[in-house]
N, C-alpha and C. Protein backbone atom coordinates (compact mmCIF):
# COMPACT_ATOMS: atom_id res chain seq x y z
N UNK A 1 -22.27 -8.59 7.33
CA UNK A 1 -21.37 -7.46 7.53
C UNK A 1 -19.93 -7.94 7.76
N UNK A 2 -19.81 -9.12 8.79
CA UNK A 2 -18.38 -9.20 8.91
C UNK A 2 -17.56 -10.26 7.83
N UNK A 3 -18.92 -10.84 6.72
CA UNK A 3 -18.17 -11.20 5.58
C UNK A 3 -17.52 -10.13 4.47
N UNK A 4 -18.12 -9.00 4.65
CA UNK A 4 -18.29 -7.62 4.12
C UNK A 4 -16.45 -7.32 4.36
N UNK A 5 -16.31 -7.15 5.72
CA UNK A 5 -15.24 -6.57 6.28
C UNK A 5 -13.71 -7.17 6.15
N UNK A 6 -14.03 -9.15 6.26
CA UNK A 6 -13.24 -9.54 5.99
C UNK A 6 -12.78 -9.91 4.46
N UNK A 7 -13.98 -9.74 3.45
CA UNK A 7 -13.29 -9.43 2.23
C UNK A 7 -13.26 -8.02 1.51
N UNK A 8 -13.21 -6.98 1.67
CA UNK A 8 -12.61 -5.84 1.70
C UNK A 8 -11.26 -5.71 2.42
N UNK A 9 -11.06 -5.98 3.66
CA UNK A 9 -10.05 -5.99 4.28
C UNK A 9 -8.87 -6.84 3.40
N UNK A 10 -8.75 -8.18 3.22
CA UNK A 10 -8.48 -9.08 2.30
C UNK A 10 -7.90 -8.07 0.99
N UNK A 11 -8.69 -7.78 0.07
CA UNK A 11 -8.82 -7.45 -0.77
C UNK A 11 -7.94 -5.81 -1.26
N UNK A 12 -8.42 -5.19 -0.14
CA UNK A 12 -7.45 -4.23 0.12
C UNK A 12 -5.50 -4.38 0.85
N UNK A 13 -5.73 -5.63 1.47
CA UNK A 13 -4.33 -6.24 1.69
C UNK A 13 -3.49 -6.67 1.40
N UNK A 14 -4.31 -7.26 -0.06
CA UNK A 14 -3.63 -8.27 -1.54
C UNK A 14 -2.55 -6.75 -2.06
N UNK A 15 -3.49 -5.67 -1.70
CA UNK A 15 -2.39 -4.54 -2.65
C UNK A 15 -1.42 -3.85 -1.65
N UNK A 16 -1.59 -3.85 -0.47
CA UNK A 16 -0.49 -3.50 0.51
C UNK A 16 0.52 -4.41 -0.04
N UNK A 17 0.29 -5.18 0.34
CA UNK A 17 1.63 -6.79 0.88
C UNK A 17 2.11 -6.89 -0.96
N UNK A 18 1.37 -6.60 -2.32
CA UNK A 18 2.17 -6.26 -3.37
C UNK A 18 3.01 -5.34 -3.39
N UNK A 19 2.80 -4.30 -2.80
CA UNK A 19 3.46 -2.81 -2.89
C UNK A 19 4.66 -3.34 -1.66
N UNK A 20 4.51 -3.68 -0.60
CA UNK A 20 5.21 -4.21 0.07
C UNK A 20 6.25 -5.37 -0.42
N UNK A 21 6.22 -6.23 -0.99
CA UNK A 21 7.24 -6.86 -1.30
C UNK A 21 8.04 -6.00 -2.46
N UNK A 22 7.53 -5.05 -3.61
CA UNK A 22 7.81 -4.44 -4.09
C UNK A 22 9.16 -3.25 -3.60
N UNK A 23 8.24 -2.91 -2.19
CA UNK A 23 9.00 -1.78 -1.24
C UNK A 23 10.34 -2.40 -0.83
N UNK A 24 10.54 -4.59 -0.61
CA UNK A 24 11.31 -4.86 -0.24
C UNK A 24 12.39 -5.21 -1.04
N UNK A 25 12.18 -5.29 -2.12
CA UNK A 25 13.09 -5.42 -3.33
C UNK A 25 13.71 -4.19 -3.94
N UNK A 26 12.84 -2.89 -3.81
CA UNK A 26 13.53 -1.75 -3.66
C UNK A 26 14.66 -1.62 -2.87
N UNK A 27 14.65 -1.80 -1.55
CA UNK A 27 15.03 -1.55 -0.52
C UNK A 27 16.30 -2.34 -1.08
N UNK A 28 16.37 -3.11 -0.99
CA UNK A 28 17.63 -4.28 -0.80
C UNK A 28 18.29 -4.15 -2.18
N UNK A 29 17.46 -3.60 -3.51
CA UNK A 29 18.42 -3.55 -4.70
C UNK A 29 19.21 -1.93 -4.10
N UNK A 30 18.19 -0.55 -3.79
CA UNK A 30 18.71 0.56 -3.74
C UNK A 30 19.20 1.15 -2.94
N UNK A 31 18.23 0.44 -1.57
CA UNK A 31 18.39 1.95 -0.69
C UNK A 31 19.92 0.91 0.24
N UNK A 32 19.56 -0.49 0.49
CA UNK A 32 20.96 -0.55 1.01
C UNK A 32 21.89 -0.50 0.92
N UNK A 33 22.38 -0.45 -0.36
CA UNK A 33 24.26 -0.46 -0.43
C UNK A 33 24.48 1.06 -0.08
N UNK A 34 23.51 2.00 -0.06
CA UNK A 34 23.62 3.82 -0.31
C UNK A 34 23.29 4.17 1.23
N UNK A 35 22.71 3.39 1.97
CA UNK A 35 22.45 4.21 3.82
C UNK A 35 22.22 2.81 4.43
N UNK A 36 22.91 3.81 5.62
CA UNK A 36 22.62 2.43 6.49
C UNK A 36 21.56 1.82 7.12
N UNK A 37 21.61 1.03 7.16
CA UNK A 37 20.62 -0.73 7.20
C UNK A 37 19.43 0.41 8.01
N UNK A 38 19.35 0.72 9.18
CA UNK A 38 18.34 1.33 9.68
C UNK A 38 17.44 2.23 9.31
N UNK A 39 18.23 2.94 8.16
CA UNK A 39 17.52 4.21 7.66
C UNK A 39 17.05 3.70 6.58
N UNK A 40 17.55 2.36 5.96
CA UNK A 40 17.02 1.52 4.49
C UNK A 40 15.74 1.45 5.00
N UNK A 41 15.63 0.84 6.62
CA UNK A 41 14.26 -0.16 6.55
C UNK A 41 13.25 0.93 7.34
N UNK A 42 13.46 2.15 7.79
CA UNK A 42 12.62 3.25 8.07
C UNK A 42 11.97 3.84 6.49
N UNK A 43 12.75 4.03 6.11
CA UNK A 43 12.42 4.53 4.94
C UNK A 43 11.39 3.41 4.21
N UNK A 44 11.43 2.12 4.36
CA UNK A 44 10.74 1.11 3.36
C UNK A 44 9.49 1.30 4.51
N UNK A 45 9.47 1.34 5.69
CA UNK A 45 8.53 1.17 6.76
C UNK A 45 7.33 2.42 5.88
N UNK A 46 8.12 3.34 5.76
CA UNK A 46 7.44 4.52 5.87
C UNK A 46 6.27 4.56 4.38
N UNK A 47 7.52 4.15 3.42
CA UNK A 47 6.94 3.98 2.13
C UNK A 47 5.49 2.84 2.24
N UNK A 48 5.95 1.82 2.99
CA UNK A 48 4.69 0.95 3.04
C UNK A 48 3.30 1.49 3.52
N UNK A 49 3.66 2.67 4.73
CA UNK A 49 2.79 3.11 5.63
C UNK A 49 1.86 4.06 4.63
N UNK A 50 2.60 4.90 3.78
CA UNK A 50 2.13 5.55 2.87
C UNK A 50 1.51 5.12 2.10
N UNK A 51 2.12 4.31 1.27
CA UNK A 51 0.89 3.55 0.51
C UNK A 51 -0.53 3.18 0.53
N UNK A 52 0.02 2.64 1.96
CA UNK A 52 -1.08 1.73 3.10
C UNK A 52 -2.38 2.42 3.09
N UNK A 53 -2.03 3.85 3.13
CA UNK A 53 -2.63 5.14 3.82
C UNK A 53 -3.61 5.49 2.56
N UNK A 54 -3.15 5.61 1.11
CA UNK A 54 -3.39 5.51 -0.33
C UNK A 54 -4.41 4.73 -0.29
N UNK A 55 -3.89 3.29 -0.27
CA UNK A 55 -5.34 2.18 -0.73
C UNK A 55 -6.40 2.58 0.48
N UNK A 56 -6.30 2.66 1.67
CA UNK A 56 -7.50 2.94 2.60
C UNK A 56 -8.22 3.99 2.34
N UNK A 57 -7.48 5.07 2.00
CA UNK A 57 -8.49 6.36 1.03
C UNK A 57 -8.75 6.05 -0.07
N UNK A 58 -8.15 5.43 -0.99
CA UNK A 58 -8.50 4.86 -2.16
C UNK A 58 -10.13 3.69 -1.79
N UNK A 59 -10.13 2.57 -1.06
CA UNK A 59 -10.99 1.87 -0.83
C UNK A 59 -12.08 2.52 -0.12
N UNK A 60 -11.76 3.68 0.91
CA UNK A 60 -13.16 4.44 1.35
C UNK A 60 -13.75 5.04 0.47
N UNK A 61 -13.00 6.06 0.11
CA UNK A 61 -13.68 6.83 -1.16
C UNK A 61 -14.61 6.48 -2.04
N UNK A 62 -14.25 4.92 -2.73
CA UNK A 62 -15.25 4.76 -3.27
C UNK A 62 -16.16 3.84 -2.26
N UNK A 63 -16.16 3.45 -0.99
CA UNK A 63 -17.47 2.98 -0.53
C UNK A 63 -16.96 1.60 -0.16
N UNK A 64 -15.87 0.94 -0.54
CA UNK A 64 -15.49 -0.50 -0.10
C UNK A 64 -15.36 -0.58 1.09
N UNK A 65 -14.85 0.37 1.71
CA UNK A 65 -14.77 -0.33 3.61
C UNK A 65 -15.73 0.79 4.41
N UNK A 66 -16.13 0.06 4.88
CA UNK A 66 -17.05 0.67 6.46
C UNK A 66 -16.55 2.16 6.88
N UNK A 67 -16.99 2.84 7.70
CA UNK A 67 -16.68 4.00 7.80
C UNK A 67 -16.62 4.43 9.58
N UNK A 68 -16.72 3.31 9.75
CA UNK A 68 -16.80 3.57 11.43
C UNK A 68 -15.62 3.00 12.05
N UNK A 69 -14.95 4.06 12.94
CA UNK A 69 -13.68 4.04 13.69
C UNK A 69 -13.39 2.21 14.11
N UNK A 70 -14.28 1.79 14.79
CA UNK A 70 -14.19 0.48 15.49
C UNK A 70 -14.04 -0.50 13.91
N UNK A 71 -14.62 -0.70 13.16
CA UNK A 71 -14.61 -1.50 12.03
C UNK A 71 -13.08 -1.23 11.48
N UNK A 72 -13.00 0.46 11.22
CA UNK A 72 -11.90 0.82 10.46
C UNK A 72 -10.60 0.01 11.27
N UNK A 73 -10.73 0.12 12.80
CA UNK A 73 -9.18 -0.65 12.96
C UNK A 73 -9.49 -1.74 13.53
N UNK A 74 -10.98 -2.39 13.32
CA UNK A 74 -10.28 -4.08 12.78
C UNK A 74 -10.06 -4.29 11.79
N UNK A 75 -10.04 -3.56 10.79
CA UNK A 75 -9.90 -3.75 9.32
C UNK A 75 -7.93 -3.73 9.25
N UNK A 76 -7.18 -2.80 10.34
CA UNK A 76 -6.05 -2.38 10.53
C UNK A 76 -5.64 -3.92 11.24
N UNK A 77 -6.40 -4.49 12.02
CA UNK A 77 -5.97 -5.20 13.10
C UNK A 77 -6.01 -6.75 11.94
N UNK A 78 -6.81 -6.47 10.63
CA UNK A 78 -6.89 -7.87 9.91
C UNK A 78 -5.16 -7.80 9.19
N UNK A 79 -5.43 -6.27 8.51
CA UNK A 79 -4.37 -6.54 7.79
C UNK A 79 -2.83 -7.25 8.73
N UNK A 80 -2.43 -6.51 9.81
CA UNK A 80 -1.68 -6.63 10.70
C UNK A 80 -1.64 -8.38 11.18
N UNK A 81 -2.83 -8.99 10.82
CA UNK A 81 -2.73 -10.62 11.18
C UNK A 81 -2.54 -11.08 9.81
N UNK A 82 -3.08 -10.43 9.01
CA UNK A 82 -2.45 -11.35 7.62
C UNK A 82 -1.51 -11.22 7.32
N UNK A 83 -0.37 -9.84 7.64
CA UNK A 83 1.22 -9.71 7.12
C UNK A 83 1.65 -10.74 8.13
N UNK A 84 1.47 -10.93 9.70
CA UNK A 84 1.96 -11.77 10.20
C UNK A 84 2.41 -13.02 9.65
N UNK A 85 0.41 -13.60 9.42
CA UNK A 85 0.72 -14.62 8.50
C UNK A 85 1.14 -15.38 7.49
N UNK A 86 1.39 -14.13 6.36
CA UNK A 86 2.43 -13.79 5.59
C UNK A 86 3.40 -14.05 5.28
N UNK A 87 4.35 -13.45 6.30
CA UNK A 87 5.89 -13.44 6.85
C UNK A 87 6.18 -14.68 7.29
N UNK A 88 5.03 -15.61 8.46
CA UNK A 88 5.61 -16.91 8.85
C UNK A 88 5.24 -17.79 7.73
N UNK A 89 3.97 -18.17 6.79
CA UNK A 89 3.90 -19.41 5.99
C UNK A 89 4.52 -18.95 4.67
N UNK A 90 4.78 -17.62 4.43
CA UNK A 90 5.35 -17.76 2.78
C UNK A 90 6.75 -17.54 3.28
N UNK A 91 7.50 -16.58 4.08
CA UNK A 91 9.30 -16.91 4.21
C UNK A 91 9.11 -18.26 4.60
N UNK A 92 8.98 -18.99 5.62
CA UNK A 92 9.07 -20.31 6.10
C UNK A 92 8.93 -21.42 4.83
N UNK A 93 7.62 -21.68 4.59
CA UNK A 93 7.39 -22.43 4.18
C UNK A 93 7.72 -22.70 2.72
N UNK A 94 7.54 -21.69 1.93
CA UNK A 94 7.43 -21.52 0.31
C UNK A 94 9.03 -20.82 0.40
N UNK A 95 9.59 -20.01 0.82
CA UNK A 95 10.85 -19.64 0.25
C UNK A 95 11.80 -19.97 1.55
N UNK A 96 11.71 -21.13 2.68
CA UNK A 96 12.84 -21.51 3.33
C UNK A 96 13.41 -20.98 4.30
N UNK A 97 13.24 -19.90 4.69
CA UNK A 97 13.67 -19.15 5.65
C UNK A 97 13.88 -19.76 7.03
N UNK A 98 14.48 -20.15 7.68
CA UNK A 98 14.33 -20.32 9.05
C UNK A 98 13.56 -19.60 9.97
N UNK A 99 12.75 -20.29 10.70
CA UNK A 99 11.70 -19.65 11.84
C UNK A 99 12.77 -18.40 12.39
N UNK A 100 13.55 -18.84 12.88
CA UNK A 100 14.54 -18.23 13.88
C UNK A 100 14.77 -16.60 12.86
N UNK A 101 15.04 -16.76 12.07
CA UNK A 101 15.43 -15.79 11.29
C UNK A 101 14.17 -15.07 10.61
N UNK A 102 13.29 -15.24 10.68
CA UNK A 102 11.83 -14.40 10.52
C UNK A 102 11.61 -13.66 11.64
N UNK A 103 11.69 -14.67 13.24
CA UNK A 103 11.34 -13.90 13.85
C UNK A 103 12.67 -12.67 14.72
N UNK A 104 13.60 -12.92 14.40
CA UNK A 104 14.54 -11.97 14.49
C UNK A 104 14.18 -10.27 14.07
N UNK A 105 13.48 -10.23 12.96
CA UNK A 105 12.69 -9.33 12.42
C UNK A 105 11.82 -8.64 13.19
N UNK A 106 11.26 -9.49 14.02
CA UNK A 106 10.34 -9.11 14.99
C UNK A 106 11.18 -8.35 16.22
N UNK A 107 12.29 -8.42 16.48
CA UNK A 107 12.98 -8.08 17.88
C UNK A 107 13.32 -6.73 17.20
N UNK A 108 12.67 -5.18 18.62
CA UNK A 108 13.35 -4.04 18.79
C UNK A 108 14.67 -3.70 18.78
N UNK A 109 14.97 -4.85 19.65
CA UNK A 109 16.26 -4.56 20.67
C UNK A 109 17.13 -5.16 19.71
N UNK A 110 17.34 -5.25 18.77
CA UNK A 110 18.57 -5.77 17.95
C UNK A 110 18.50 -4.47 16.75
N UNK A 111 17.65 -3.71 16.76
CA UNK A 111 17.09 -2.44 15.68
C UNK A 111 16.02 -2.96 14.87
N UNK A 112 15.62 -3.73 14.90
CA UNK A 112 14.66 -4.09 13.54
C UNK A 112 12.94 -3.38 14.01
N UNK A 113 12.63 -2.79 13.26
CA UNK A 113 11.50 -1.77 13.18
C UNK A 113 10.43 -2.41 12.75
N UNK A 114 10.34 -3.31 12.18
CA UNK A 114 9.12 -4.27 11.64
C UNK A 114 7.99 -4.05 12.33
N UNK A 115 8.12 -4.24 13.62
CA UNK A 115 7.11 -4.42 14.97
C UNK A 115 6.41 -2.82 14.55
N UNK A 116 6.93 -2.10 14.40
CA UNK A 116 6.61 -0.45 14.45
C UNK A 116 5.70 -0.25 13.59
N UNK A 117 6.22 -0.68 12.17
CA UNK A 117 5.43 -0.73 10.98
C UNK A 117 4.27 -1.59 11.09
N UNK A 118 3.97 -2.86 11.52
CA UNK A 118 3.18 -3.53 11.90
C UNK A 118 2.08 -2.48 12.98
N UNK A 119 2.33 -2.10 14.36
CA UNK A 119 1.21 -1.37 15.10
C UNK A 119 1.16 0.24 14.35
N UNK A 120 1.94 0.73 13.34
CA UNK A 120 1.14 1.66 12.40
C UNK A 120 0.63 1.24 11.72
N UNK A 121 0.30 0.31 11.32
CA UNK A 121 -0.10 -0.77 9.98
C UNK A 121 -1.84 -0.84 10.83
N UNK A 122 -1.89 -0.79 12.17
CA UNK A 122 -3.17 -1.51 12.81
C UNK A 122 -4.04 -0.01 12.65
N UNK A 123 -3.54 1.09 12.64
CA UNK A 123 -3.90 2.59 12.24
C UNK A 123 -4.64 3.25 10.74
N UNK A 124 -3.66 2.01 10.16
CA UNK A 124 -3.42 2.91 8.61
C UNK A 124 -5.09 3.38 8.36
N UNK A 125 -6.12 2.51 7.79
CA UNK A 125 -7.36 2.27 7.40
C UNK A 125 -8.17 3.59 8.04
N UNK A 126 -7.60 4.07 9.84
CA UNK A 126 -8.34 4.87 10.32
C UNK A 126 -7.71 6.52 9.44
N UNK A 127 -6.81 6.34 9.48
CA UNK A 127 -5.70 7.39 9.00
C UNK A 127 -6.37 7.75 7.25
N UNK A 128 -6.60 7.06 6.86
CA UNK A 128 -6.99 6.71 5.63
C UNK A 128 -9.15 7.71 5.09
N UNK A 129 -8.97 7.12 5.84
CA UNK A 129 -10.34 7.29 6.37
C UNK A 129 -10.28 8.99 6.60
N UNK A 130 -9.90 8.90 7.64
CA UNK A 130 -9.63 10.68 8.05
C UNK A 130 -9.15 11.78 7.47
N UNK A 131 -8.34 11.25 6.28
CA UNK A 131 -7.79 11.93 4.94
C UNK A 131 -9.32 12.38 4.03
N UNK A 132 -10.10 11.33 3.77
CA UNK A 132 -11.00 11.22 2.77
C UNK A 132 -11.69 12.43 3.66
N UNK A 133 -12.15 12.26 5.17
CA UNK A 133 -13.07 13.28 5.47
C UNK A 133 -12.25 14.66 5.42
N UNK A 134 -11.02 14.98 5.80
CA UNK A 134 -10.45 16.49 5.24
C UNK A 134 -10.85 16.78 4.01
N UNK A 135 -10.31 16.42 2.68
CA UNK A 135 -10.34 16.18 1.60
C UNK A 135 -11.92 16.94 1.05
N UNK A 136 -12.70 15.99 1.70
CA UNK A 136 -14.51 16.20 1.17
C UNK A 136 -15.13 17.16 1.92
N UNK A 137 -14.20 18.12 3.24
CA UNK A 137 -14.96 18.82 3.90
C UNK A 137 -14.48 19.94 2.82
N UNK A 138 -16.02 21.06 2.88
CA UNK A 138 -15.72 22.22 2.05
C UNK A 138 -15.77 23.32 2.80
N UNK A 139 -14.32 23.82 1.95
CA UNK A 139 -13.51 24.92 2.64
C UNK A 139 -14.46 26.30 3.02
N UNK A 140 -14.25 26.68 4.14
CA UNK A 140 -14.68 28.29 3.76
C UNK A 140 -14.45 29.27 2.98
């Protein structure tokens, strides 16, 4: 089961963190020169969250991830350790980034929202999930 979880989870993450770098190249070709920096990266937060929200109903629906609350947000809590991991070995390592300047990203108190998107990110899968059961309940 928990090989089950961690490749579904995986698998379903490969298409977040695509849509996500996608969301970040948007962001930085469109939305920044047109609003400011805060409302660029709410807006990309949001777009990611949405998506996020997409593949987890997309992957329940047809039967790929577990269906139980506790599974569903470790499945939230995997993705949330793999963007981590993410962010530190591919900016760092593969495209150069300074530590210092990754984790800057991480700090509230300077505005950066990352952190936000990240503990909605630990949600999404349940959120996801809870869509599919509205959706399939039949109406009166």
């Amino acid at each position: 089961m928990i090989t089950r979880i961690i490749t579904q989870s995986g698998c379903s993450w490969l298409w977040l963190i695509g849509f996500a770098f996608l969301e970040g190249i948007f962001r930085r070709i469109v939305l920044e020169p047109r609003v400011p920096g805060m409302l660029a990266e709410l807006l990309g937060i949001a777009m990611v969250l949405v998506t996020g929200t997409v593949i987890a109903y997309q992957f329940s629906r047809r039967g790929r991830l577990p269906q139980s609350s506790r599974v569903l947000l470790l499945i939230g809590g995997l993705w949330v350790f793999y963007t981590i991991a993410f962010e530190f070995l591919f900016f760092h390592f593969l495209a150069g980034v300074p530590l210092s300047e990754i984790a800057d990203n991480y700090d509230v108190t300077t505005g950066h929202l990352f952190p936000i998107g990240l503990a909605a990110t630990f949600f999404v899968p349940l959120v996801g999930r809870s869509i599919l059961r509205v959706r399939s309940t039949p109406s009166s």
